[in-house]
PDB file of N, CA and C in Angstrom:
ATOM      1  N   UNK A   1      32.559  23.999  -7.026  1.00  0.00           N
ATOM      2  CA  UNK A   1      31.534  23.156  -6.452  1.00  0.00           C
ATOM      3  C   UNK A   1      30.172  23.813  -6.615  1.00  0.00           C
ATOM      4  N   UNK A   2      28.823  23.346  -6.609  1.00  0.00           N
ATOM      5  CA  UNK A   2      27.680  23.639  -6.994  1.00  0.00           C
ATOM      6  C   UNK A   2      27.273  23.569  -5.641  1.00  0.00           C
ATOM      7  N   UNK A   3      25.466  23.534  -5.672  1.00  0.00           N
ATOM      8  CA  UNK A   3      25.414  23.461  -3.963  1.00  0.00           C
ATOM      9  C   UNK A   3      25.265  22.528  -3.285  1.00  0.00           C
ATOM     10  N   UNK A   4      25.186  21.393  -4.256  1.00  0.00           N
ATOM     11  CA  UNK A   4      24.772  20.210  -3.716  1.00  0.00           C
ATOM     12  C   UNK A   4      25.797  19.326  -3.041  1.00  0.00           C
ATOM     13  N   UNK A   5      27.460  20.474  -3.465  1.00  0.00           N
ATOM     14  CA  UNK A   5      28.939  19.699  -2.877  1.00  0.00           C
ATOM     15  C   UNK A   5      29.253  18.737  -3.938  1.00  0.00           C
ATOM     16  N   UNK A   6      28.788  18.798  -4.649  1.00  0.00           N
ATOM     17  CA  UNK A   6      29.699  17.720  -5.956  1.00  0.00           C
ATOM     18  C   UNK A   6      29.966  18.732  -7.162  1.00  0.00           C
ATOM     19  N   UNK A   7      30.943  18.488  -7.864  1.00  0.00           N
ATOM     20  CA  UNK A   7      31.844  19.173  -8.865  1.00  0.00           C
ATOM     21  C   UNK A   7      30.551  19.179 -10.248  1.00  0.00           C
ATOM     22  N   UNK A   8      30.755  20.956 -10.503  1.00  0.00           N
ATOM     23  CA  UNK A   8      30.057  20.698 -11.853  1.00  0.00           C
ATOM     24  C   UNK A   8      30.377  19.973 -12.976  1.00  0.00           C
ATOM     25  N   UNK A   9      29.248  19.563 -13.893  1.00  0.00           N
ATOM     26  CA  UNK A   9      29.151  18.675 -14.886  1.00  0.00           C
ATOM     27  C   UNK A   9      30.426  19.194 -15.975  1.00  0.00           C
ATOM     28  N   UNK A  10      30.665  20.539 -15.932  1.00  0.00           N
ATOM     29  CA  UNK A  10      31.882  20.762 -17.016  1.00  0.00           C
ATOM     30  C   UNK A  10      32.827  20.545 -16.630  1.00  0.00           C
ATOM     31  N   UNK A  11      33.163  20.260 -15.059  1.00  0.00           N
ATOM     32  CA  UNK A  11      34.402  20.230 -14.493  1.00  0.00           C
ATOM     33  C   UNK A  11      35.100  18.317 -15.090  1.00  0.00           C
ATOM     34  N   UNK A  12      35.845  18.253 -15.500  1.00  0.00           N
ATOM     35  CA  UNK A  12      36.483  16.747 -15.336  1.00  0.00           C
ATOM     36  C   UNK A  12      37.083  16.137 -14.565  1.00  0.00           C
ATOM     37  N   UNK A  13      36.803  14.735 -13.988  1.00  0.00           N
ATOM     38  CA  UNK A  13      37.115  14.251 -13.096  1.00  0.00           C
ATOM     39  C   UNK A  13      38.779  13.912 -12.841  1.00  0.00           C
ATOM     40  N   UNK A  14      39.735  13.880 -12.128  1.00  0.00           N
ATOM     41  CA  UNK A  14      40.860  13.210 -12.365  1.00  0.00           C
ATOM     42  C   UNK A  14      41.230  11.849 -13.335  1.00  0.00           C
ATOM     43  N   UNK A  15      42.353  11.932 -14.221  1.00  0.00           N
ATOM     44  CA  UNK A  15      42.406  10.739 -14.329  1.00  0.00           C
ATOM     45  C   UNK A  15      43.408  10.080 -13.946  1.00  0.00           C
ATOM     46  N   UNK A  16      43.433   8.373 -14.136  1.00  0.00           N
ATOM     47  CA  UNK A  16      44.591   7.567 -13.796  1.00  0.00           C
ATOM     48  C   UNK A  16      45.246   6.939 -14.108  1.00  0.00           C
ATOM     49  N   UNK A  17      46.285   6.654 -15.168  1.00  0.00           N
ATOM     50  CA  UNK A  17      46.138   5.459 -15.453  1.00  0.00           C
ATOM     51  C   UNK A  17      47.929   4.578 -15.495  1.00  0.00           C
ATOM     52  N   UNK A  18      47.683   2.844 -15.526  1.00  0.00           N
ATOM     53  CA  UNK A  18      48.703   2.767 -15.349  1.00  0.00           C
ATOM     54  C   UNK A  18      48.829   1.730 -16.377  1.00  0.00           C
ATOM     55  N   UNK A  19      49.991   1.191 -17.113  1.00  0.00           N
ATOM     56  CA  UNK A  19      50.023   0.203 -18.077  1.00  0.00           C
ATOM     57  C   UNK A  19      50.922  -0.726 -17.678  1.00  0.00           C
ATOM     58  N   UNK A  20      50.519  -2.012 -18.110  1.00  0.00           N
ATOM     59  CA  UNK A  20      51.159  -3.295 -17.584  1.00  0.00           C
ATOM     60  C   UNK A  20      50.921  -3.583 -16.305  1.00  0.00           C
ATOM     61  N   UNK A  21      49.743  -3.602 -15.409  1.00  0.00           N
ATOM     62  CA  UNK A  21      49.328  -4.109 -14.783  1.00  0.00           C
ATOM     63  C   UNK A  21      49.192  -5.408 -14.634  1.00  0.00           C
ATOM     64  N   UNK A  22      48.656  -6.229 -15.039  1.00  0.00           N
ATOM     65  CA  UNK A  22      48.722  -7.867 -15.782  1.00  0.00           C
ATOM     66  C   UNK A  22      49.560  -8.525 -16.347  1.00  0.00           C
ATOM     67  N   UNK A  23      50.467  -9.003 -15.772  1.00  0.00           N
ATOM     68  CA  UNK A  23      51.892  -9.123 -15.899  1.00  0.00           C
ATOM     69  C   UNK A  23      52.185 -10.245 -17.019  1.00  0.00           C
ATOM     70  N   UNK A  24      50.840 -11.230 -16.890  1.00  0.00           N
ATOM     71  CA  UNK A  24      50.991 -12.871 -18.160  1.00  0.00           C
ATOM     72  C   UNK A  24      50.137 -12.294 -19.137  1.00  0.00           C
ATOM     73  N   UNK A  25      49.810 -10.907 -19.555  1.00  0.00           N
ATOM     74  CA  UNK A  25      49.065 -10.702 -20.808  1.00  0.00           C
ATOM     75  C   UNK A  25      49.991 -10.021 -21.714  1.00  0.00           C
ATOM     76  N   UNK A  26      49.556  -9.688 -23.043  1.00  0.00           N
ATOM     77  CA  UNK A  26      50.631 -10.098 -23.816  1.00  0.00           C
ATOM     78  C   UNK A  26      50.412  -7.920 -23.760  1.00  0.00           C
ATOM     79  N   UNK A  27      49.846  -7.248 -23.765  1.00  0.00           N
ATOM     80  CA  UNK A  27      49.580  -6.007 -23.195  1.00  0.00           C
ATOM     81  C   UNK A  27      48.068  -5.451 -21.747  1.00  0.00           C
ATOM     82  N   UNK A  28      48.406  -4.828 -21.516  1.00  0.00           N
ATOM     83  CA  UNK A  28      47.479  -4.193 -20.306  1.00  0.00           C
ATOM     84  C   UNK A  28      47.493  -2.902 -19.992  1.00  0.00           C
ATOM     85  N   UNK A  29      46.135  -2.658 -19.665  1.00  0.00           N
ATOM     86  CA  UNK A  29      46.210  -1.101 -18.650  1.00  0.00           C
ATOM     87  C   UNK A  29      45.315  -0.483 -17.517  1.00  0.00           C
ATOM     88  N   UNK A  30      45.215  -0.148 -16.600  1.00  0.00           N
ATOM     89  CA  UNK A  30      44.106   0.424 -15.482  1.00  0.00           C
ATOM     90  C   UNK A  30      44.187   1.581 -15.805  1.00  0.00           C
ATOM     91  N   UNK A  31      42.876   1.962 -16.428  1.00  0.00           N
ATOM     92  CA  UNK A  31      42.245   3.155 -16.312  1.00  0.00           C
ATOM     93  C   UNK A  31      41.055   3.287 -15.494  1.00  0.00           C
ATOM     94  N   UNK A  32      41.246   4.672 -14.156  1.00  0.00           N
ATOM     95  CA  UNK A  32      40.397   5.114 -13.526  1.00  0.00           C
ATOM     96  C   UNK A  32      39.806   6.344 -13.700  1.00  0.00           C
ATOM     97  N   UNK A  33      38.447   7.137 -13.454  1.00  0.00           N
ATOM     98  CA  UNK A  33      38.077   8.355 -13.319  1.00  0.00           C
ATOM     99  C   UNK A  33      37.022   8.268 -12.011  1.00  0.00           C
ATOM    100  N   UNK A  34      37.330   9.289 -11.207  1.00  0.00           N
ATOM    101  CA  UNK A  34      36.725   9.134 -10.376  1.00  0.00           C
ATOM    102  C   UNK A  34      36.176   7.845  -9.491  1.00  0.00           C
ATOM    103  N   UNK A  35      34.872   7.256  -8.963  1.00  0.00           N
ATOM    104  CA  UNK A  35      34.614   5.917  -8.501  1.00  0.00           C
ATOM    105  C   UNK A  35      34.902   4.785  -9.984  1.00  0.00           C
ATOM    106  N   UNK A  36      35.295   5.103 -11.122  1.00  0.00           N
ATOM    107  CA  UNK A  36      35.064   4.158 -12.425  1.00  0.00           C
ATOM    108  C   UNK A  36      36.617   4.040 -12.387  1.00  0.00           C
ATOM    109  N   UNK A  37      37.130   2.266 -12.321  1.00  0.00           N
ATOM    110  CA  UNK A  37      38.368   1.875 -12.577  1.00  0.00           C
ATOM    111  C   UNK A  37      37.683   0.507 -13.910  1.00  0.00           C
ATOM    112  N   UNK A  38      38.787   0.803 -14.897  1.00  0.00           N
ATOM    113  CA  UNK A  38      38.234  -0.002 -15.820  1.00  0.00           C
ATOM    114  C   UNK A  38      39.993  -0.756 -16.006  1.00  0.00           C
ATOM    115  N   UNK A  39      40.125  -2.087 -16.446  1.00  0.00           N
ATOM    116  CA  UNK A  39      41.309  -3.295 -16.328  1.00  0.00           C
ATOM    117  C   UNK A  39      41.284  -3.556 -17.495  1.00  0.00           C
ATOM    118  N   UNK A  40      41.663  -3.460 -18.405  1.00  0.00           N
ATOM    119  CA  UNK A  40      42.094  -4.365 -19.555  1.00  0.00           C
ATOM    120  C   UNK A  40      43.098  -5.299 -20.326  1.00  0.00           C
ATOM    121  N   UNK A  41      43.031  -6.306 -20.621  1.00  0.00           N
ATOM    122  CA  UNK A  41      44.150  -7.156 -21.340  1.00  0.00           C
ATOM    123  C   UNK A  41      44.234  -7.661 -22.549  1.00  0.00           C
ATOM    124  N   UNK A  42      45.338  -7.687 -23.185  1.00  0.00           N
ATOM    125  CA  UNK A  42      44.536  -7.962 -24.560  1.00  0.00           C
ATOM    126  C   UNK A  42      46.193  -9.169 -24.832  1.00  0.00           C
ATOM    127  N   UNK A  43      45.552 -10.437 -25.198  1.00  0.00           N
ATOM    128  CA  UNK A  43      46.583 -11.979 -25.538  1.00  0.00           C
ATOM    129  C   UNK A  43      46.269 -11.597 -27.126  1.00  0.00           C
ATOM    130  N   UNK A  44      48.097 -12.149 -27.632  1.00  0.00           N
ATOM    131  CA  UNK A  44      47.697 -12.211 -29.139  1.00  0.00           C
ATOM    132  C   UNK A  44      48.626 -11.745 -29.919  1.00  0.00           C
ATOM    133  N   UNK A  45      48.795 -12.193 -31.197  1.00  0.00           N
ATOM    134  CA  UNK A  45      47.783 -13.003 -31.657  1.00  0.00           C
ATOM    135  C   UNK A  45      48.252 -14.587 -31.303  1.00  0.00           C
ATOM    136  N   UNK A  46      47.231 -15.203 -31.464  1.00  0.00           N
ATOM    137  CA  UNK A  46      47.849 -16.338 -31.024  1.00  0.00           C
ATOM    138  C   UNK A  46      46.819 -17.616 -31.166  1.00  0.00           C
ATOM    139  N   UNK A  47      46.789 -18.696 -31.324  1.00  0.00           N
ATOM    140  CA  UNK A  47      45.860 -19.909 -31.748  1.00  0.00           C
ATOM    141  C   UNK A  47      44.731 -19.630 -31.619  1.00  0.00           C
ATOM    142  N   UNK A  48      43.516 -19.816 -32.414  1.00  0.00           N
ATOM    143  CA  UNK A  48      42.294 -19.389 -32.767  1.00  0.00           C
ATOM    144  C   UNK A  48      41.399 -21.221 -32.621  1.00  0.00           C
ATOM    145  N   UNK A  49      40.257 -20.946 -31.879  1.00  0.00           N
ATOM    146  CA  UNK A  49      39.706 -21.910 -32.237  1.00  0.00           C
ATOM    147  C   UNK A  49      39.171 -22.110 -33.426  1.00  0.00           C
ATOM    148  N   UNK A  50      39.200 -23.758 -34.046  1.00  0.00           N
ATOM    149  CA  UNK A  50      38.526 -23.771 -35.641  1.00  0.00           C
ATOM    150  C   UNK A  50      37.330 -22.856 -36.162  1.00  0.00           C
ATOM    151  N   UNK A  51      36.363 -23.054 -35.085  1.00  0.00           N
ATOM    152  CA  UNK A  51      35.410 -22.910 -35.626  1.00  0.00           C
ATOM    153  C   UNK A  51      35.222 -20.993 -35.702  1.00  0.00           C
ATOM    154  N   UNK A  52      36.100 -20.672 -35.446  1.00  0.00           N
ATOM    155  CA  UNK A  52      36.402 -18.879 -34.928  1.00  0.00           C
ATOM    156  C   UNK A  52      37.340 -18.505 -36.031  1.00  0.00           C
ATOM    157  N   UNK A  53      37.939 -19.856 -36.916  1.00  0.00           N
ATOM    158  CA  UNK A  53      39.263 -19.252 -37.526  1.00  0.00           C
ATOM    159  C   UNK A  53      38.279 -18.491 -38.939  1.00  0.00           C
ATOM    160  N   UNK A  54      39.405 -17.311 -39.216  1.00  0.00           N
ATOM    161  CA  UNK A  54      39.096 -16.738 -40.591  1.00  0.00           C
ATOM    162  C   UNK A  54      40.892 -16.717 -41.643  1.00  0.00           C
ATOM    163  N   UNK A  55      40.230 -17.029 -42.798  1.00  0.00           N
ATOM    164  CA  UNK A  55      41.670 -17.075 -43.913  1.00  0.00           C
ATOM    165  C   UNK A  55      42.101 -16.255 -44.109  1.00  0.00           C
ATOM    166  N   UNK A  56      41.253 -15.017 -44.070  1.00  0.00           N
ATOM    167  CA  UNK A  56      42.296 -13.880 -44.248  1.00  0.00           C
ATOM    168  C   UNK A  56      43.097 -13.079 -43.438  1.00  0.00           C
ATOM    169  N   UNK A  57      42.031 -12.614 -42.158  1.00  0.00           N
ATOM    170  CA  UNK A  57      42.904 -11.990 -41.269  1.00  0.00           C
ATOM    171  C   UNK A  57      42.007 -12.801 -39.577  1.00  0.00           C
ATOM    172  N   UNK A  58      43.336 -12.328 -38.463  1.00  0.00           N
ATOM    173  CA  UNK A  58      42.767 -12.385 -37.429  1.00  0.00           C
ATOM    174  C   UNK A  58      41.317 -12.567 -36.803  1.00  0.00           C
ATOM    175  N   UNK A  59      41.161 -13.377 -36.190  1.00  0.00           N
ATOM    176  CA  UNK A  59      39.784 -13.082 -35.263  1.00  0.00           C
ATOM    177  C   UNK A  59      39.950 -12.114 -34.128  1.00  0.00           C
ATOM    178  N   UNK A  60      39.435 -10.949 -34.037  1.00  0.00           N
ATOM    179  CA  UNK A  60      38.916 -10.509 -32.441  1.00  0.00           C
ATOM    180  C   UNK A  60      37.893 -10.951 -31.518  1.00  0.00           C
ATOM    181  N   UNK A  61      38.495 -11.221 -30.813  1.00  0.00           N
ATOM    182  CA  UNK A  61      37.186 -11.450 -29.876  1.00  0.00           C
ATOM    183  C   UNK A  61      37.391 -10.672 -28.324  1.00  0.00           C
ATOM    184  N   UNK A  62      35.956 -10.294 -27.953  1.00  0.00           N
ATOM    185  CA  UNK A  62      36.383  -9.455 -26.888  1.00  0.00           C
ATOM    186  C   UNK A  62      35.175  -9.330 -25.753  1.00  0.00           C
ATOM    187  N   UNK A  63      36.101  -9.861 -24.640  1.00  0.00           N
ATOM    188  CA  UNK A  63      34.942 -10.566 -23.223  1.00  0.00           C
ATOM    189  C   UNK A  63      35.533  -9.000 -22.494  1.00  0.00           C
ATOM    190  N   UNK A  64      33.712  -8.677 -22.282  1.00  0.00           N
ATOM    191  CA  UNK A  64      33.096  -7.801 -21.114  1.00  0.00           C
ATOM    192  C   UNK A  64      32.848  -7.638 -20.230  1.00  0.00           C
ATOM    193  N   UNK A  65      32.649  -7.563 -19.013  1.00  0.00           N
ATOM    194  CA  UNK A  65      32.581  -8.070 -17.588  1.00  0.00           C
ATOM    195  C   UNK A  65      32.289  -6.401 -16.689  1.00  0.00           C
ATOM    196  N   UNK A  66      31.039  -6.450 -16.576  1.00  0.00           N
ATOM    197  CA  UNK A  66      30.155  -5.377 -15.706  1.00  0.00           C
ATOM    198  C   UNK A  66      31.007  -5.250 -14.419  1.00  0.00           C
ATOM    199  N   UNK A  67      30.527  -3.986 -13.450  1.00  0.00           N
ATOM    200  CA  UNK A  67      30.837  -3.974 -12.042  1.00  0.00           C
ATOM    201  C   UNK A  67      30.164  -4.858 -11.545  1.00  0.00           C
ATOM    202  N   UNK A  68      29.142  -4.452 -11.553  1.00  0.00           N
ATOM    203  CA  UNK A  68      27.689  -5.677 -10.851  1.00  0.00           C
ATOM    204  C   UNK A  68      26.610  -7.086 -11.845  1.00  0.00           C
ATOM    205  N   UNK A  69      26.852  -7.729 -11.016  1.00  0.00           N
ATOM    206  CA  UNK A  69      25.784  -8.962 -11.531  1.00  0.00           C
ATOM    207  C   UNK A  69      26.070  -9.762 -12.963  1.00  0.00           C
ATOM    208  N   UNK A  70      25.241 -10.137 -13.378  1.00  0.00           N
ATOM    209  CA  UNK A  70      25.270 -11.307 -14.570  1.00  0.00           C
ATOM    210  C   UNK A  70      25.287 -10.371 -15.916  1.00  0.00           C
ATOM    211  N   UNK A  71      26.230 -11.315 -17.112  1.00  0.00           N
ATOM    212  CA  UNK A  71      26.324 -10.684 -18.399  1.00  0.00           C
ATOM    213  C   UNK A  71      24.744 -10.567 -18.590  1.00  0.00           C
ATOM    214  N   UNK A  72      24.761  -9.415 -19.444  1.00  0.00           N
ATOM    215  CA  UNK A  72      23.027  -8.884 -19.791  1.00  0.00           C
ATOM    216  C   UNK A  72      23.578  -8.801 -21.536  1.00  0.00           C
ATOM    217  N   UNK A  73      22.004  -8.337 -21.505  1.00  0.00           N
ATOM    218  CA  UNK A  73      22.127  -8.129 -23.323  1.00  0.00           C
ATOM    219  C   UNK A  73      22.691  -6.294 -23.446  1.00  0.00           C
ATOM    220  N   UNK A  74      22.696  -5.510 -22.672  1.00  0.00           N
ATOM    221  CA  UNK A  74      23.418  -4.497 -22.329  1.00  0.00           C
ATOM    222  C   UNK A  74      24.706  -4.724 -22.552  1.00  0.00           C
ATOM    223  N   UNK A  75      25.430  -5.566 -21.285  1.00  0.00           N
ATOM    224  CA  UNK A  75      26.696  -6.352 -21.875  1.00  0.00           C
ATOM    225  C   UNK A  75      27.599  -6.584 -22.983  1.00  0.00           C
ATOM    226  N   UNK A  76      26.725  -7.437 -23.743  1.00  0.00           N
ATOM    227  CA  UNK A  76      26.699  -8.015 -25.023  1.00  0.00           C
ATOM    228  C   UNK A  76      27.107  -7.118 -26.240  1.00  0.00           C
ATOM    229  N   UNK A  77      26.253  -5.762 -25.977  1.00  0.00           N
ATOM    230  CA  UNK A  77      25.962  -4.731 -26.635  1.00  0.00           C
ATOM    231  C   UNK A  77      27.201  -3.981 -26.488  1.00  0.00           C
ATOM    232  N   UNK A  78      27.785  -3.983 -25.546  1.00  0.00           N
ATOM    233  CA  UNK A  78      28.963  -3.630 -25.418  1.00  0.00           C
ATOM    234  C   UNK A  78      30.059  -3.789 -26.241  1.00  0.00           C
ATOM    235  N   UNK A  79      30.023  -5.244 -25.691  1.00  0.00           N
ATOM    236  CA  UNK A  79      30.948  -6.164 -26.314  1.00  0.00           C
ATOM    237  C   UNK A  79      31.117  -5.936 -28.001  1.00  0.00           C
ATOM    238  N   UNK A  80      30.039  -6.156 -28.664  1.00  0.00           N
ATOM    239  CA  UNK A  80      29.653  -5.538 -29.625  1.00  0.00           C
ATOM    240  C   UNK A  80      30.791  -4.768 -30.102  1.00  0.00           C
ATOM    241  N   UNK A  81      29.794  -3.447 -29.681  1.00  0.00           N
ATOM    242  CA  UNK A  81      30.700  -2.444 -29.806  1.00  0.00           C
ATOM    243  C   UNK A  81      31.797  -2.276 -29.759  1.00  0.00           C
ATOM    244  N   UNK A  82      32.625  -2.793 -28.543  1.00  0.00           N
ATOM    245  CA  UNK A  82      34.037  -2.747 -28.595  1.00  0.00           C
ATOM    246  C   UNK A  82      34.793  -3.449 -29.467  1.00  0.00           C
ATOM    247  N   UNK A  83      34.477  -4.697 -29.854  1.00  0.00           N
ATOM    248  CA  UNK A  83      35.037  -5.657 -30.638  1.00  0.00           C
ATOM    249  C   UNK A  83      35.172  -4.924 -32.478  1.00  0.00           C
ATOM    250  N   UNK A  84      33.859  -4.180 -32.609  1.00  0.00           N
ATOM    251  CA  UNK A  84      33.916  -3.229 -33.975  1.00  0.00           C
ATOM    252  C   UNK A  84      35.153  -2.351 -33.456  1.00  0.00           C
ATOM    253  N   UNK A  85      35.159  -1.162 -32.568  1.00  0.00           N
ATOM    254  CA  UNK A  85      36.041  -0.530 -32.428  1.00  0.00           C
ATOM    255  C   UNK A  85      37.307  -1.050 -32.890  1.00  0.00           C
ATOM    256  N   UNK A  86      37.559  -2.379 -31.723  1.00  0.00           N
ATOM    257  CA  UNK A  86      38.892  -3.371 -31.756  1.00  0.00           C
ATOM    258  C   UNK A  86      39.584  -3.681 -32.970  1.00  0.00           C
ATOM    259  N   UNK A  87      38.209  -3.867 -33.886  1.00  0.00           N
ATOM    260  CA  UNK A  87      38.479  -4.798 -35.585  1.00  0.00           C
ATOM    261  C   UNK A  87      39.336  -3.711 -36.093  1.00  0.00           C
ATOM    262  N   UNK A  88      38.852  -2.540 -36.349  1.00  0.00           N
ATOM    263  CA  UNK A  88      39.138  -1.523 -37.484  1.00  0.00           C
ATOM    264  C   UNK A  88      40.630  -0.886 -36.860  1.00  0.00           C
ATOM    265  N   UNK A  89      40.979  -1.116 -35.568  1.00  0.00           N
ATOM    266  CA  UNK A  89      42.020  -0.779 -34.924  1.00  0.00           C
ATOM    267  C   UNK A  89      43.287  -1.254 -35.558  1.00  0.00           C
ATOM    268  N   UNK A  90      42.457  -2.785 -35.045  1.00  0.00           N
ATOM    269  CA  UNK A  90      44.023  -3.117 -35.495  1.00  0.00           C
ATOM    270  C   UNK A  90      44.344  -4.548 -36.298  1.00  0.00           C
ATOM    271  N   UNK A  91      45.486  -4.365 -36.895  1.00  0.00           N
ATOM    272  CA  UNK A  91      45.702  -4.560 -38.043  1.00  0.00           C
ATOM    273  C   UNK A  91      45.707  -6.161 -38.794  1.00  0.00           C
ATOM    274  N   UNK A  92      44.482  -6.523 -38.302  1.00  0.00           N
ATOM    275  CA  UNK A  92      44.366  -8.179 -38.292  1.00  0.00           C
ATOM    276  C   UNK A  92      45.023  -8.989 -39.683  1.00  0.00           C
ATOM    277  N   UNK A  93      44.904  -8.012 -40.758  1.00  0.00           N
ATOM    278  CA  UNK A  93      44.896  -8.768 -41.753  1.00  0.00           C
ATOM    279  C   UNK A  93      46.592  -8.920 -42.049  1.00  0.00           C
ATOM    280  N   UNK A  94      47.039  -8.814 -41.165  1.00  0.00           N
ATOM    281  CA  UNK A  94      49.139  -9.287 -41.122  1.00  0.00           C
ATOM    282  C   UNK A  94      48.928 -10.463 -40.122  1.00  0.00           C
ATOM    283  N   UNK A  95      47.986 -10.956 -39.515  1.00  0.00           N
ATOM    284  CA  UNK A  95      48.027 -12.121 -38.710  1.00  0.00           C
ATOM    285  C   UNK A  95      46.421 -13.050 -39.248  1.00  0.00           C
ATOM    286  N   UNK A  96      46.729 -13.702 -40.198  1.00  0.00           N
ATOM    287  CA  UNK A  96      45.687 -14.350 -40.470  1.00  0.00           C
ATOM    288  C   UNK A  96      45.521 -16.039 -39.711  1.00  0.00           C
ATOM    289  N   UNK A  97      44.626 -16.100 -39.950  1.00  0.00           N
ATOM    290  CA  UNK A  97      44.264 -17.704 -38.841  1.00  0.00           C
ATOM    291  C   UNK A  97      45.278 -17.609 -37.516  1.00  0.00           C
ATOM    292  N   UNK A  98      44.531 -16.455 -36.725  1.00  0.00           N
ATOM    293  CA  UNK A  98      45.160 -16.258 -35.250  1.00  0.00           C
ATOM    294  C   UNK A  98      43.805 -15.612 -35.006  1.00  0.00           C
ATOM    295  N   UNK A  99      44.017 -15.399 -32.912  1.00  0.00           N
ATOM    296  CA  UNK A  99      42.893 -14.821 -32.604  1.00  0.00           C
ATOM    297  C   UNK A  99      43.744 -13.562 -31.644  1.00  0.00           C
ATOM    298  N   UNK A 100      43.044 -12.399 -31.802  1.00  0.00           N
ATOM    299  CA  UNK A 100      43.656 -11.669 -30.584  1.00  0.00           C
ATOM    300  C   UNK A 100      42.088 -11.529 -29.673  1.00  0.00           C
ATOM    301  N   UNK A 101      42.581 -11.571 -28.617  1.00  0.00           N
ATOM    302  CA  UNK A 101      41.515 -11.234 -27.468  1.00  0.00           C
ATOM    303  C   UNK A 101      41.688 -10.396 -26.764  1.00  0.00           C
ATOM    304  N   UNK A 102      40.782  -9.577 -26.109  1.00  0.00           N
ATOM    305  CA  UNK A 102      40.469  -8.240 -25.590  1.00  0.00           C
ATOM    306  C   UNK A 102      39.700  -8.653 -24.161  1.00  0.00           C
ATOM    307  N   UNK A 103      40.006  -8.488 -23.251  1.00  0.00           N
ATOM    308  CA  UNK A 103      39.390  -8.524 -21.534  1.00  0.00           C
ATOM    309  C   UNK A 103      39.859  -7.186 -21.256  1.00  0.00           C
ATOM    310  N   UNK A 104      37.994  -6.596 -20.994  1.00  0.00           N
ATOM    311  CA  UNK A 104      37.816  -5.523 -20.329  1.00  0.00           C
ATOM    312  C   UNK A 104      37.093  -5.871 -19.019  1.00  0.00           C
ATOM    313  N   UNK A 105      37.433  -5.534 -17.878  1.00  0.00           N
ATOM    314  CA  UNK A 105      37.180  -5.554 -16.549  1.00  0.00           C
ATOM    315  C   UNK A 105      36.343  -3.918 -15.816  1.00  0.00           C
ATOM    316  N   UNK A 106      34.933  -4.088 -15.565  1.00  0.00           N
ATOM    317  CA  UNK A 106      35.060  -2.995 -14.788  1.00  0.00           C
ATOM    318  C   UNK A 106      34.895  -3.225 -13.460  1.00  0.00           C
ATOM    319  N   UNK A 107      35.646  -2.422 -12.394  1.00  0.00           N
ATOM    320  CA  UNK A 107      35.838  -2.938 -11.339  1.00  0.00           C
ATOM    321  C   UNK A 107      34.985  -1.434 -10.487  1.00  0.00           C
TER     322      UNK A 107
END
């Protein structure tokens, strides 16, 4: 502990986590550290709207959802991001004209 009573910056916080939390998603998991619990679910692959469909492989798409207040362009930016992460992950192009979706929750 430092003097201020909170754990130094090199120290790492506990972690938590549990999988299959979300029992109607097609995978899930709660990951916590410290006050940060983050929920995720991911459906799929599975019917794609038209205007979302691609011929070769899968669509990702992937909804963000803050602790506090209204989607921002912060948000967005997120989303972003994760959805690149998501793409290169995994392996869309064995499921073409399908969508998998990604719900991240921070709680």
């Amino acid at each position: 502990m430092d003097v201020e009573g909170s754990a130094p910056k090199s120290e790492l916080r506990p972690m938590f986590c549990e999988v299959g939390p979300i029992t109607r998603s097609d995978g899930s998991c709660m990951l916590s550290s410290g006050d940060t619990t983050v929920v995720c679910a991911v459906y799929g692959p599975g019917e794609v709207k038209p205007s979302k469909e691609l011929i070769h492989k899968a669509c990702v798409d992937v909804v963000y959802r803050s602790r506090v207040g209204n989607a921002g362009i912060e948000d967005r930016k997120q989303e972003i991001f994760i959805e690149k992460s998501c793409s290169s992950a995994i392996l869309s192009v064995l499921h073409p004209r399908t969508a998998v979706t990604v719900n991240i929750q921070e709680m």
